[in-house]
N, C-alpha and C. Protein backbone atom coordinates (compact mmCIF):
# COMPACT_ATOMS: atom_id res chain seq x y z
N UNK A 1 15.61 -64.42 162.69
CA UNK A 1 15.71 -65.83 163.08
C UNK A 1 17.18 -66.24 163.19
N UNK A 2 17.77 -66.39 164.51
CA UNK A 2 18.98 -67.15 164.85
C UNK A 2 19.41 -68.46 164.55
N UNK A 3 18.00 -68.88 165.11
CA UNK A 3 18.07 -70.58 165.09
C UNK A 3 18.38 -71.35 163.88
N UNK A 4 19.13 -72.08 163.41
CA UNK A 4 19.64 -72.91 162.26
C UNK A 4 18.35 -73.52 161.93
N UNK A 5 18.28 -74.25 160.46
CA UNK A 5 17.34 -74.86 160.25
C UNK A 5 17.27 -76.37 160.46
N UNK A 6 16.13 -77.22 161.09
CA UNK A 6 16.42 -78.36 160.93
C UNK A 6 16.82 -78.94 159.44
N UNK A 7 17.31 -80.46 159.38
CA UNK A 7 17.72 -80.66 158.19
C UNK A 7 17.14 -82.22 158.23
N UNK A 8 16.47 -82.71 157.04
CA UNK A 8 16.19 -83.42 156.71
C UNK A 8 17.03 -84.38 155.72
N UNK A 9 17.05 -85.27 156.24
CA UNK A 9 17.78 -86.07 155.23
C UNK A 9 17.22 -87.23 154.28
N UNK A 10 16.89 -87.54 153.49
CA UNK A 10 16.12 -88.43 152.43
C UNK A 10 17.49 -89.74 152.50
N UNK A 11 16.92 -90.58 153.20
CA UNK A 11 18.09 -92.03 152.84
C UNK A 11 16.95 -93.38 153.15
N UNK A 12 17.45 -94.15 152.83
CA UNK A 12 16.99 -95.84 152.80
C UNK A 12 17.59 -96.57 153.56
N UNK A 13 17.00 -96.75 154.90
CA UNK A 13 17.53 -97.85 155.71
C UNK A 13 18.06 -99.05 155.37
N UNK A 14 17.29 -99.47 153.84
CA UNK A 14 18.01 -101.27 154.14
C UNK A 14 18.55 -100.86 152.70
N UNK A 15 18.87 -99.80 152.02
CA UNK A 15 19.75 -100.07 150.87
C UNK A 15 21.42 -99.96 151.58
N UNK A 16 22.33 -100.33 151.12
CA UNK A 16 23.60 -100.83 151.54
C UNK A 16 24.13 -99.58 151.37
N UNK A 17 24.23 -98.74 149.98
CA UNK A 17 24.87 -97.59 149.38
C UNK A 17 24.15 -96.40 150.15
N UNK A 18 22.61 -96.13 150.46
CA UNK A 18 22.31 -94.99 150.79
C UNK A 18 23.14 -95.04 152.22
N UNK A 19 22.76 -95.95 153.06
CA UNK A 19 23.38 -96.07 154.37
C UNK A 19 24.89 -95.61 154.11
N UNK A 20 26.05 -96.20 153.37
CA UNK A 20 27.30 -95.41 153.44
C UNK A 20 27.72 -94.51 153.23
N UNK A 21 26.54 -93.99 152.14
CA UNK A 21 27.13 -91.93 152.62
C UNK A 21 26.19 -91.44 153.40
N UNK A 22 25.34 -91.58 154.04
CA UNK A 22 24.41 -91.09 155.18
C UNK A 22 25.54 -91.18 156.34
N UNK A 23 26.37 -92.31 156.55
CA UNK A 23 27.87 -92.58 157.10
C UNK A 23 28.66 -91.61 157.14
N UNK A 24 28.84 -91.16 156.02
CA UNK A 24 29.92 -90.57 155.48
C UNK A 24 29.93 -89.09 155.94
N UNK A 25 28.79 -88.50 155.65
CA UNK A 25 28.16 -86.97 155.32
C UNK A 25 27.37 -86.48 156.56
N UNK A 26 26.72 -87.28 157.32
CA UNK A 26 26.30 -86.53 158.64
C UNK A 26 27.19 -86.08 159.60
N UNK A 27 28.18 -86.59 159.87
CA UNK A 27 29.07 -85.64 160.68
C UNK A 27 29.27 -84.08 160.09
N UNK A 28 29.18 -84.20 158.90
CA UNK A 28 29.65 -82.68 158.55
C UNK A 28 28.37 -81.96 158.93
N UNK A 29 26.95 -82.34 159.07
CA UNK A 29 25.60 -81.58 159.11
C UNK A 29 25.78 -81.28 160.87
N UNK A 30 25.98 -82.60 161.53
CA UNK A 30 25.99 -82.26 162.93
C UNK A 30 26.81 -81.66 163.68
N UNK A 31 28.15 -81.84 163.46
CA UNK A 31 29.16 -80.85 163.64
C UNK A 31 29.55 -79.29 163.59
N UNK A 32 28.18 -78.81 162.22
CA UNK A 32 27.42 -77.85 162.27
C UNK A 32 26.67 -77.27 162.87
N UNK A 33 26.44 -78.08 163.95
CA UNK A 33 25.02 -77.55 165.04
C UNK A 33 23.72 -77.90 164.46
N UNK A 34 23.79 -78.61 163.22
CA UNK A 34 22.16 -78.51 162.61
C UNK A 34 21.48 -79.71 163.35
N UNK A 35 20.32 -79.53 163.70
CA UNK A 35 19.92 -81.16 164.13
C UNK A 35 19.32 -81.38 162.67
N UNK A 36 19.65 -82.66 162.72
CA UNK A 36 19.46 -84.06 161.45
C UNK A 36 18.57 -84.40 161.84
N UNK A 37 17.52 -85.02 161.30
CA UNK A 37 16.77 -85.74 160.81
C UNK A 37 16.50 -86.75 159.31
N UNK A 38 16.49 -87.71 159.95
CA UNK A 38 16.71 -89.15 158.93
C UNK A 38 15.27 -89.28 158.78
N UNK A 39 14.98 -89.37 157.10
CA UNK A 39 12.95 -89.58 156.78
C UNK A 39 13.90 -90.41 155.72
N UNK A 40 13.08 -91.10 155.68
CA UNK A 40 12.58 -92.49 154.99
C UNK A 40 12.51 -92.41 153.50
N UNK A 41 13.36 -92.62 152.46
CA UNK A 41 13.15 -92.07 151.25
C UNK A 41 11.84 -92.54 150.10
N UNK A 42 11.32 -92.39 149.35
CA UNK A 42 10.42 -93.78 149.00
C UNK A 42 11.14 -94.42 147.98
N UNK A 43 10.76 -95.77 147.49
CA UNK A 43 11.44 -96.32 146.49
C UNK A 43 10.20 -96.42 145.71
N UNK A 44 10.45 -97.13 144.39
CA UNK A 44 9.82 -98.25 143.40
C UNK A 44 9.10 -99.20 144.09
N UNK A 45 8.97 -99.59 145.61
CA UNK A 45 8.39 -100.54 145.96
C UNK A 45 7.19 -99.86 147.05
N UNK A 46 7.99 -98.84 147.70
CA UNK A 46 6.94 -98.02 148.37
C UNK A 46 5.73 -97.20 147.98
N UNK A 47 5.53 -96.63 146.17
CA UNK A 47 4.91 -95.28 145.93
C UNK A 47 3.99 -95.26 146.27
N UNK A 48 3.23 -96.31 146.97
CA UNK A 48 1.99 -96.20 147.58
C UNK A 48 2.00 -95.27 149.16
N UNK A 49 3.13 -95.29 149.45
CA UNK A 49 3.32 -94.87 151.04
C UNK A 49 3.64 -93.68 150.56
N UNK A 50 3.50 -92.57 149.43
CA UNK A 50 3.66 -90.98 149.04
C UNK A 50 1.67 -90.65 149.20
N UNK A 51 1.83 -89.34 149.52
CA UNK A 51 1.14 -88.37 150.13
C UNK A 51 0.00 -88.36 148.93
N UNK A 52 1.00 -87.78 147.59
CA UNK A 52 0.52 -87.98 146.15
C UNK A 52 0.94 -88.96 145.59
N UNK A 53 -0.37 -88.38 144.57
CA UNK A 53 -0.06 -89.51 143.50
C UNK A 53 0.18 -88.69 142.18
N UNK A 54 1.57 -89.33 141.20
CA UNK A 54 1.99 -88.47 140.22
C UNK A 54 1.91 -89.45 139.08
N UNK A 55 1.68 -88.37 138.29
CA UNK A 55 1.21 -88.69 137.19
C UNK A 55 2.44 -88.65 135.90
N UNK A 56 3.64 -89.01 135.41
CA UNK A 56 4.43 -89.11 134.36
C UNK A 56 4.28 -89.65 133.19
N UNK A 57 5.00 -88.66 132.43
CA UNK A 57 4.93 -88.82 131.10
C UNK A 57 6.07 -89.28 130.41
N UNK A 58 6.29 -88.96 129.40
CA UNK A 58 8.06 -89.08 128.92
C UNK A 58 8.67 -87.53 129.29
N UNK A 59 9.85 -88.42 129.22
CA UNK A 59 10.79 -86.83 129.39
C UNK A 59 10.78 -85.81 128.44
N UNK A 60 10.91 -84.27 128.70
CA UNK A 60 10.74 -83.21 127.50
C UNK A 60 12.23 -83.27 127.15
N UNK A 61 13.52 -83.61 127.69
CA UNK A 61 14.53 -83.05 128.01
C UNK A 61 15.83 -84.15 127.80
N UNK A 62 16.99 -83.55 127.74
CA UNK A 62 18.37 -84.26 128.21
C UNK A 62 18.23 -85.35 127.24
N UNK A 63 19.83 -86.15 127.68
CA UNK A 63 19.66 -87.08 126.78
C UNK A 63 19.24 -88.14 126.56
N UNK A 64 18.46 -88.45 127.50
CA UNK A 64 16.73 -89.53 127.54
C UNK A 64 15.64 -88.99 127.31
N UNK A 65 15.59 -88.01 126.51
CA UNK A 65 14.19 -87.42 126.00
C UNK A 65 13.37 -88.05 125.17
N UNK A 66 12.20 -88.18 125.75
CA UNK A 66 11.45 -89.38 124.69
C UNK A 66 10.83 -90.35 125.72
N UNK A 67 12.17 -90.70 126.59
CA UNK A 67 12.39 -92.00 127.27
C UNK A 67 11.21 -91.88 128.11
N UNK A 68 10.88 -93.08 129.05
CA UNK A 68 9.88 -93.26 130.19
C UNK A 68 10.98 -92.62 131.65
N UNK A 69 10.03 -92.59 132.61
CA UNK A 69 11.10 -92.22 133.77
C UNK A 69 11.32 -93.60 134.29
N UNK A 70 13.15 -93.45 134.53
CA UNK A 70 12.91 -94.96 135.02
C UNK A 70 12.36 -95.08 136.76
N UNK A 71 11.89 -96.83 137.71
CA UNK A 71 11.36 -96.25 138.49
C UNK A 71 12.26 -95.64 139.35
N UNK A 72 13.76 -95.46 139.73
CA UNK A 72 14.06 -94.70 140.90
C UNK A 72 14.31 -93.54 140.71
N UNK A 73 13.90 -93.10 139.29
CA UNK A 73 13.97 -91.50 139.20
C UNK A 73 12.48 -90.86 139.66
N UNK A 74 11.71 -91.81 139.54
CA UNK A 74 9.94 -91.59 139.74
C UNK A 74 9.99 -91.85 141.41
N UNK A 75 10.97 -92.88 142.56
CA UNK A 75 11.42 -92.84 143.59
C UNK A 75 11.82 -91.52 143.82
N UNK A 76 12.82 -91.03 143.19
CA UNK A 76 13.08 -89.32 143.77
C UNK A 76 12.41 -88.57 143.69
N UNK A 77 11.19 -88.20 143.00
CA UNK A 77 10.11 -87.29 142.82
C UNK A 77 9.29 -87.53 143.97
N UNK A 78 8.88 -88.50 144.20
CA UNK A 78 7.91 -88.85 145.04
C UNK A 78 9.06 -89.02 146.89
N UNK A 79 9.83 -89.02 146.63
CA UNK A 79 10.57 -88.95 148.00
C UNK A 79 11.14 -87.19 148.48
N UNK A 80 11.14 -86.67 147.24
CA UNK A 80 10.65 -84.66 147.45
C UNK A 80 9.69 -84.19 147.55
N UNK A 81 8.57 -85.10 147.17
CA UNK A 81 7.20 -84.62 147.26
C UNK A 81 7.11 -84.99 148.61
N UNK A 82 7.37 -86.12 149.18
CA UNK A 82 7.08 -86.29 150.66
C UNK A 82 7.63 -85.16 151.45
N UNK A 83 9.09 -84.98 151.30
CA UNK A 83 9.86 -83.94 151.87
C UNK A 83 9.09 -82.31 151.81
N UNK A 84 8.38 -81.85 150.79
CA UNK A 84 7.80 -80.47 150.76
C UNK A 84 6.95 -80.73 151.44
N UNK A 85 5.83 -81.60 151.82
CA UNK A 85 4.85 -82.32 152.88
C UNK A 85 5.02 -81.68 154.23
N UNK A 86 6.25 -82.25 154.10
CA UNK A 86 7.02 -82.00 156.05
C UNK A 86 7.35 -80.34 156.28
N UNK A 87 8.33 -79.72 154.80
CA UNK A 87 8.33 -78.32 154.86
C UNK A 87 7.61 -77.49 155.03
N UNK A 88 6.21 -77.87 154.47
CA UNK A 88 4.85 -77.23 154.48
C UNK A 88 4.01 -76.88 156.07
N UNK A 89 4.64 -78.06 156.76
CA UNK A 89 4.29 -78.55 157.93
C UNK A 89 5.10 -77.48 159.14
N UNK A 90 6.54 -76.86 158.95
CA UNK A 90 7.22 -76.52 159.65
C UNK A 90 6.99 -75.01 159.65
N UNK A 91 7.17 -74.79 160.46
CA UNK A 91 7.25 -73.22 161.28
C UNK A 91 8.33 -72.42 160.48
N UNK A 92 9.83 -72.83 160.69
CA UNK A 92 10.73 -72.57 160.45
C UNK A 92 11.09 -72.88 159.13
N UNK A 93 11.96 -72.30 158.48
CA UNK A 93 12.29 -72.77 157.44
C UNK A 93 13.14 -74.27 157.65
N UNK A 94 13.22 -74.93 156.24
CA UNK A 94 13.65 -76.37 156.40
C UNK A 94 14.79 -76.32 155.50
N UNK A 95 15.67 -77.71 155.62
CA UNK A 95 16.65 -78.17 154.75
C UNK A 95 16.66 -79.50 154.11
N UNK A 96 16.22 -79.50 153.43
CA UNK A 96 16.45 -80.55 152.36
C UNK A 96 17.58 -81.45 151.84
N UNK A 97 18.14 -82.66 151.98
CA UNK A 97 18.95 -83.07 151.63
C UNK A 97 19.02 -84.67 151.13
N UNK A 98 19.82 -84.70 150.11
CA UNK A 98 20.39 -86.56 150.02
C UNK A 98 21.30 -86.76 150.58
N UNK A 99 21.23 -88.64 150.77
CA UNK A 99 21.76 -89.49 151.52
C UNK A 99 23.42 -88.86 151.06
N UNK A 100 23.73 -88.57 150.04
CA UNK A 100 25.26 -88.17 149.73
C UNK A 100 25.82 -86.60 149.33
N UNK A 101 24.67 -85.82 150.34
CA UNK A 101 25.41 -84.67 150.40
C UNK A 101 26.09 -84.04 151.59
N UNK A 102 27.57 -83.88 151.53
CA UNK A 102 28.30 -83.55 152.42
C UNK A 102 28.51 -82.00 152.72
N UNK A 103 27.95 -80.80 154.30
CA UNK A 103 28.37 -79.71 154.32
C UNK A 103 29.66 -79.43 154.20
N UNK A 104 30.37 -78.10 153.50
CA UNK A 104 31.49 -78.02 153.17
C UNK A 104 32.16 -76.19 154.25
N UNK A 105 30.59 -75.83 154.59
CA UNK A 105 31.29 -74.43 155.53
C UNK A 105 30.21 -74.09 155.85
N UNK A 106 30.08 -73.56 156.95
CA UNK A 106 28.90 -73.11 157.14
C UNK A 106 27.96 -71.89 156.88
N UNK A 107 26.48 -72.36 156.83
CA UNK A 107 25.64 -71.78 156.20
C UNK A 107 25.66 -70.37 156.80
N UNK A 108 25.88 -68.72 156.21
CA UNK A 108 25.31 -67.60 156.79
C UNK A 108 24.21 -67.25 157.11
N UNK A 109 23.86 -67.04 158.11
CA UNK A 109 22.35 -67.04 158.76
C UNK A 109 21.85 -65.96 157.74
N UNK A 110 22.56 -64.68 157.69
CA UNK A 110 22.33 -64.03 156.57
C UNK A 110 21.54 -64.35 155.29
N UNK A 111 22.04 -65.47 154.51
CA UNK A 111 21.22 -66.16 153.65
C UNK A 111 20.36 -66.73 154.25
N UNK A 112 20.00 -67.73 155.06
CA UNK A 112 18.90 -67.95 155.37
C UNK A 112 17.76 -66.76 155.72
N UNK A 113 18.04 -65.65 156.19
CA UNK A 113 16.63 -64.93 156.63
C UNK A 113 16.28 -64.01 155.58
N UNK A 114 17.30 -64.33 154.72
CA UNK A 114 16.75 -63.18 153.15
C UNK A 114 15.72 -64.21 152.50
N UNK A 115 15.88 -65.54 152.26
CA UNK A 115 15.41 -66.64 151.04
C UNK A 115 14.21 -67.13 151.52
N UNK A 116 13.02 -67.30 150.33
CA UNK A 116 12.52 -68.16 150.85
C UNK A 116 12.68 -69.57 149.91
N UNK A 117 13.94 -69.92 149.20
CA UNK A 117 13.89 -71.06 148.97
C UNK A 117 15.47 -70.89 148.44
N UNK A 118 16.55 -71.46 148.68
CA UNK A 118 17.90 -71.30 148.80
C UNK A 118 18.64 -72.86 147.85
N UNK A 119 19.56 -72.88 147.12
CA UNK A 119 19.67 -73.93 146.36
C UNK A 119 21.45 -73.74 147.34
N UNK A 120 21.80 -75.22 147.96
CA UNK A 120 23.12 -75.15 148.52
C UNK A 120 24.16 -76.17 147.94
N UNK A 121 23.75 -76.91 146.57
CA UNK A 121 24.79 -77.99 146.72
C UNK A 121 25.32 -77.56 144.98
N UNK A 122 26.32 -78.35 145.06
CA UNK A 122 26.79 -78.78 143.70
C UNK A 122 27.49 -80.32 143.84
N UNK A 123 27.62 -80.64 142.18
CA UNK A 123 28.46 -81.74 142.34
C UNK A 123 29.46 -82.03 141.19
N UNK A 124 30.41 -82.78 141.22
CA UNK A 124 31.79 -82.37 140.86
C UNK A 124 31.64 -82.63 139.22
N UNK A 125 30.55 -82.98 139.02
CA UNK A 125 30.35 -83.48 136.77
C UNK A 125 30.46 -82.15 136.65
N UNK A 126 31.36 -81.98 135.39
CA UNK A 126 31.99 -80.76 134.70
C UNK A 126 30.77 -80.39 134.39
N UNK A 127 31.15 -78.99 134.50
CA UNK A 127 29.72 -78.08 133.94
C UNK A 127 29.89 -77.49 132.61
N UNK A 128 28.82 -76.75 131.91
CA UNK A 128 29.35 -75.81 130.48
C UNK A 128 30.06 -74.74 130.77
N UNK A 129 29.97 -74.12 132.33
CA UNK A 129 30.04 -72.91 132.43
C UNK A 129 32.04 -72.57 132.61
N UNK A 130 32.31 -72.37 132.44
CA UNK A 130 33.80 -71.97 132.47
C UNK A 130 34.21 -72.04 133.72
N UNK A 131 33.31 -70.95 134.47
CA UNK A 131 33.98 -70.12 135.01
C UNK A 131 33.42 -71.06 136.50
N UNK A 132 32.75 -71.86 136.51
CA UNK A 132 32.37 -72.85 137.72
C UNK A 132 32.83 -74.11 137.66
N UNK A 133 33.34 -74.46 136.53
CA UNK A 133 33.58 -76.14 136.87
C UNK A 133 32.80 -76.89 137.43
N UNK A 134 31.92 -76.65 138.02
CA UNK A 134 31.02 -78.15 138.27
C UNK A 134 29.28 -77.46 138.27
N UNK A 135 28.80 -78.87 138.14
CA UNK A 135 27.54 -78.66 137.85
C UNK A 135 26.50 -78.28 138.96
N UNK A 136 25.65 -77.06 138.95
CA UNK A 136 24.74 -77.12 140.71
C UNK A 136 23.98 -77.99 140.67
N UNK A 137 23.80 -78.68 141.87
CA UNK A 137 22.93 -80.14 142.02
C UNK A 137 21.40 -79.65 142.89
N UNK A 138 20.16 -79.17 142.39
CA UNK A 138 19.24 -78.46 142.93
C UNK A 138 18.90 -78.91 144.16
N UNK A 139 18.54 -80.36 143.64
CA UNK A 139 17.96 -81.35 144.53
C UNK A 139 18.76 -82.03 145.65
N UNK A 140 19.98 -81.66 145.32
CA UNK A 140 20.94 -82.02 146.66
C UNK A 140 20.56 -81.87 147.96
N UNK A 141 20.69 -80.28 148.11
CA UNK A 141 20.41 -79.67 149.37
C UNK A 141 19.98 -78.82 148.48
N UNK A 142 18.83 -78.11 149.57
CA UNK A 142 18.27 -76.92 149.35
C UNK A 142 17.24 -76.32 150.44
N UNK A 143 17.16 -75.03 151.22
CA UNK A 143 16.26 -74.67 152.09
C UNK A 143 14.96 -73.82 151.56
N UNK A 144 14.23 -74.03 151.94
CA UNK A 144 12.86 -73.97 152.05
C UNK A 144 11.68 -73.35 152.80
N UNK A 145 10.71 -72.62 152.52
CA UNK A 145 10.31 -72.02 153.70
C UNK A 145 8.87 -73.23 153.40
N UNK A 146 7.81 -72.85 154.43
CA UNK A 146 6.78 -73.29 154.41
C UNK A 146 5.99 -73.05 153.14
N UNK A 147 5.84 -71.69 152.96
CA UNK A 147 5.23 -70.83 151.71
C UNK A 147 5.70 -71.62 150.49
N UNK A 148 6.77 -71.63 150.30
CA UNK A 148 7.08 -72.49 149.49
C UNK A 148 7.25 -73.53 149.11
N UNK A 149 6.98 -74.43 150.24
CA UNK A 149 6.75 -75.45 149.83
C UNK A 149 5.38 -76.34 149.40
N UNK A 150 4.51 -75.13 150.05
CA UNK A 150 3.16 -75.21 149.67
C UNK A 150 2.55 -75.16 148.30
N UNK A 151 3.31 -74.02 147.79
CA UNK A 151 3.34 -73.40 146.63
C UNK A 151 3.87 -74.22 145.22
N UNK A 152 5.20 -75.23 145.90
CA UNK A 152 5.81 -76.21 144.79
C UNK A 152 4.56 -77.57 144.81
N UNK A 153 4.22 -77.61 146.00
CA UNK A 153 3.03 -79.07 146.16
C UNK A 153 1.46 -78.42 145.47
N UNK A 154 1.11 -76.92 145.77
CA UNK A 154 0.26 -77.00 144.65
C UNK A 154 -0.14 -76.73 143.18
N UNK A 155 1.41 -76.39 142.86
CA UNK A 155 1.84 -76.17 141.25
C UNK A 155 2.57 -77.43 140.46
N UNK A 156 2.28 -78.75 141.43
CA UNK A 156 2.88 -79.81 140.87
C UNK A 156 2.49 -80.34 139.64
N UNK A 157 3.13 -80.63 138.34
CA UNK A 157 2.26 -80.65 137.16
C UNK A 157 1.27 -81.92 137.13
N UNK A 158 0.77 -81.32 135.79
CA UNK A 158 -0.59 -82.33 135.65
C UNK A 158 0.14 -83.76 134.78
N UNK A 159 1.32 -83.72 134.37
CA UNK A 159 1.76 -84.59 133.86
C UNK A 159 3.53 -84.27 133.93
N UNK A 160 3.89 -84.94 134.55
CA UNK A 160 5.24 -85.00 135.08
C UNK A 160 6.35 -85.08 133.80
N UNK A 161 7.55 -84.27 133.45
CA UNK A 161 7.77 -84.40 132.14
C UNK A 161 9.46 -83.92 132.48
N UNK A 162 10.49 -83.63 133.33
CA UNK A 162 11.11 -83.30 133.41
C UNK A 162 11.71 -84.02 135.47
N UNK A 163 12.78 -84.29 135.14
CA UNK A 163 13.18 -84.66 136.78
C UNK A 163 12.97 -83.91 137.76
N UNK A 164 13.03 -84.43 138.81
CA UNK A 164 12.59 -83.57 140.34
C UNK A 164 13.82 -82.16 140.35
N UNK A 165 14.78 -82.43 139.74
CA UNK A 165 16.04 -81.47 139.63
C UNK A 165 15.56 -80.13 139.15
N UNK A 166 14.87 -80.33 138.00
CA UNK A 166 14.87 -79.53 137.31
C UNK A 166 13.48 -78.46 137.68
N UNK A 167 12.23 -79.04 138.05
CA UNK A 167 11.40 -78.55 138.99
C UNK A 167 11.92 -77.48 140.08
N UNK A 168 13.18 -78.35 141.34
CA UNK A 168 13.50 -77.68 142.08
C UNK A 168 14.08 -75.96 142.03
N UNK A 169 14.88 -76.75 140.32
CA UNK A 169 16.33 -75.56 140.05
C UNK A 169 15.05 -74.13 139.79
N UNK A 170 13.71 -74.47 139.12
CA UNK A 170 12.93 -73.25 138.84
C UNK A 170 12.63 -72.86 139.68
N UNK A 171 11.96 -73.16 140.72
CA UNK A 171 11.75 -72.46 142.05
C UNK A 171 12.73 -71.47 142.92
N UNK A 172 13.86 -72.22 142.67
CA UNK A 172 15.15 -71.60 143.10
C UNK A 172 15.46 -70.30 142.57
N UNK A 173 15.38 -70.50 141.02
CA UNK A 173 15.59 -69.12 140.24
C UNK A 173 14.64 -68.19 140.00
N UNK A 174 13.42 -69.02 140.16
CA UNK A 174 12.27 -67.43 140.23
C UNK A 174 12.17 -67.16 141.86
N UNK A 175 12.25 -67.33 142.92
CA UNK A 175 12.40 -67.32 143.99
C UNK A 175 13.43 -66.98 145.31
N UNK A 176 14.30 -67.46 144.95
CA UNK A 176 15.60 -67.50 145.65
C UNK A 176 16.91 -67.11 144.91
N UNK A 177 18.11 -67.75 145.47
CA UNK A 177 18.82 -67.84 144.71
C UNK A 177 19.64 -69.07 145.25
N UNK A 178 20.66 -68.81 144.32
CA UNK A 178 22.00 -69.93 144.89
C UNK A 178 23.25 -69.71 145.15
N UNK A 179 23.57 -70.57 146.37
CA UNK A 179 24.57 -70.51 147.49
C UNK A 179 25.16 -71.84 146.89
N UNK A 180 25.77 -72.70 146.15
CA UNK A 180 25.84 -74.10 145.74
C UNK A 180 27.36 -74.16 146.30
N UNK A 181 27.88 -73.72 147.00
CA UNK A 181 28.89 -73.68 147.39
C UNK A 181 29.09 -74.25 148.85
N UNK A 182 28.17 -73.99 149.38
CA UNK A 182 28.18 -74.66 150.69
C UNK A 182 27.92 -76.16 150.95
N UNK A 183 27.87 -77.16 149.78
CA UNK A 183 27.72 -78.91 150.28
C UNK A 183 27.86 -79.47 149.00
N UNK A 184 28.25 -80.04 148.67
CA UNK A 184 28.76 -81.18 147.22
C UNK A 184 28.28 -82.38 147.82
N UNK A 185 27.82 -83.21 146.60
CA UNK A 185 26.89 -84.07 146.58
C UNK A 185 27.97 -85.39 146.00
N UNK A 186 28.68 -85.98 146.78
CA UNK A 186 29.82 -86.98 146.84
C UNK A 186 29.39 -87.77 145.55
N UNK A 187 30.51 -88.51 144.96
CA UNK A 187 30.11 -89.59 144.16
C UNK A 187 31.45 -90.51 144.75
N UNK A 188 31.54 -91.71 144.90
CA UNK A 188 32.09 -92.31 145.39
C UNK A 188 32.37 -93.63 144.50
N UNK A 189 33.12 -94.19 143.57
CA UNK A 189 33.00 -95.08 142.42
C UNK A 189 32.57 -96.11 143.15
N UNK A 190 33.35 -96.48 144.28
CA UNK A 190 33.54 -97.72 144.97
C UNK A 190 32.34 -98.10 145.64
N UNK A 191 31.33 -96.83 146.21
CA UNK A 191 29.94 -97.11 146.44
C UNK A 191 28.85 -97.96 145.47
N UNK A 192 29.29 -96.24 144.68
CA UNK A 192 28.03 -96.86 143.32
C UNK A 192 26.84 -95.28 143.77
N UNK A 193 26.27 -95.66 143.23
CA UNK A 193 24.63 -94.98 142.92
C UNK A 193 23.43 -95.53 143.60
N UNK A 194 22.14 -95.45 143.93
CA UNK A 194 21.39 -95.56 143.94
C UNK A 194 20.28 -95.01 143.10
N UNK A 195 20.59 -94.19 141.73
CA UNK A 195 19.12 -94.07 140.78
C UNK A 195 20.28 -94.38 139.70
N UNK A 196 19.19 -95.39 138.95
CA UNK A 196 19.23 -95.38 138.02
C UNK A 196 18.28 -95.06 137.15
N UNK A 197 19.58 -94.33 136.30
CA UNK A 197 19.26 -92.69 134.67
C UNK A 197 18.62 -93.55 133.51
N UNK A 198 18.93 -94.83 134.10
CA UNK A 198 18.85 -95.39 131.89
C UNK A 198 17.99 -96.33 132.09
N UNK A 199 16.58 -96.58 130.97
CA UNK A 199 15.52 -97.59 130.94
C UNK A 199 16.56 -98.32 130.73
């Protein structure tokens, strides 16, 4: 397979912040040759407009363990669950991405026709690891085959207990591997965020 993968992008038309790095970061995807595609992310107000319906618990993990999910972290689950929907749907393998991840070089076709599920981003929060300095961001970017995305939509748990991140990063490592070098996932002070971590 020659052909690049399409790329999907997860952003929010009428939020102010998703729109300015969707701004920011698509030139680097198209400039690439990839064709983009803009899908509709879900929020806290939409979860009725997801495919599924998920079921959460408290977190097993990190340092909100205990905690409830707040809703735009339960927004990002359900706006990847839509996204494996569409992967499931495609012929070709797919690309996965947020509104604030920027390509940094381009992808080796090489990696794409070995993987069937490829982890491509990181982002600049210090990591434990020494020898990387920054942390891999699963859910950033990541490619996907059909098989697998079938496979993550019908192993979705029976009670949701850990972020969409961390779901992704397992698939990645029993499956694939990681390339996190190829797109960083911007933080921009002056923007801001769109999920909020803390009940």
């Amino acid at each position: 397979m020659n052909k690049l993968p399409t790329v999907g992008m997860i952003c929010l038309e009428s939020n102010t912040i998703s729109q300015q790095y969707k701004k920011i970061v698509s030139p680097s995807w198209i400039n690439a040759n990839f064709n983009l595609e803009y899908k509709e992310g879900i929020t806290p107000e939409t979860f009725d407009k997801s495919l599924k319906a998920l079921n959460f618990g408290l977190k097993a993990g990190g340092r909100n363990k205990g905690k409830e999910f707040t809703p735009t972290e339960k927004a990002v689950w359900y706006s990847h669950v839509n996204m494996w929907e569409i992967a499931a749907r495609k012929q070709n393998p797919y690309i996965i991405i947020e509104h604030d991840v920027m390509l940094l070089k381009p992808i080796e076709p090489h990696y794409i026709n070995k993987n069937a599920i490829m982890g491509l981003c990181h982002n600049s929060l210090l990591s434990n690891n020494p020898n990387r300095g920054y942390r891999i961001s699963a859910g950033g970017a990541y490619m996907l085959t059909n098989d697998i995305a079938k496979k993550m939509l019908s192993e979705l748990p029976k009670k949701i207990t850990h972020n969409s991140d961390a779901y992704i990063h397992s698939y990645i490592a029993r499956y694939g591997e990681f390339r996190h070098e190829y797109s960083t996932q911007l933080y921009i002070p002056e923007i801001g965020l769109t999920i909020d971590h803390d009940k």
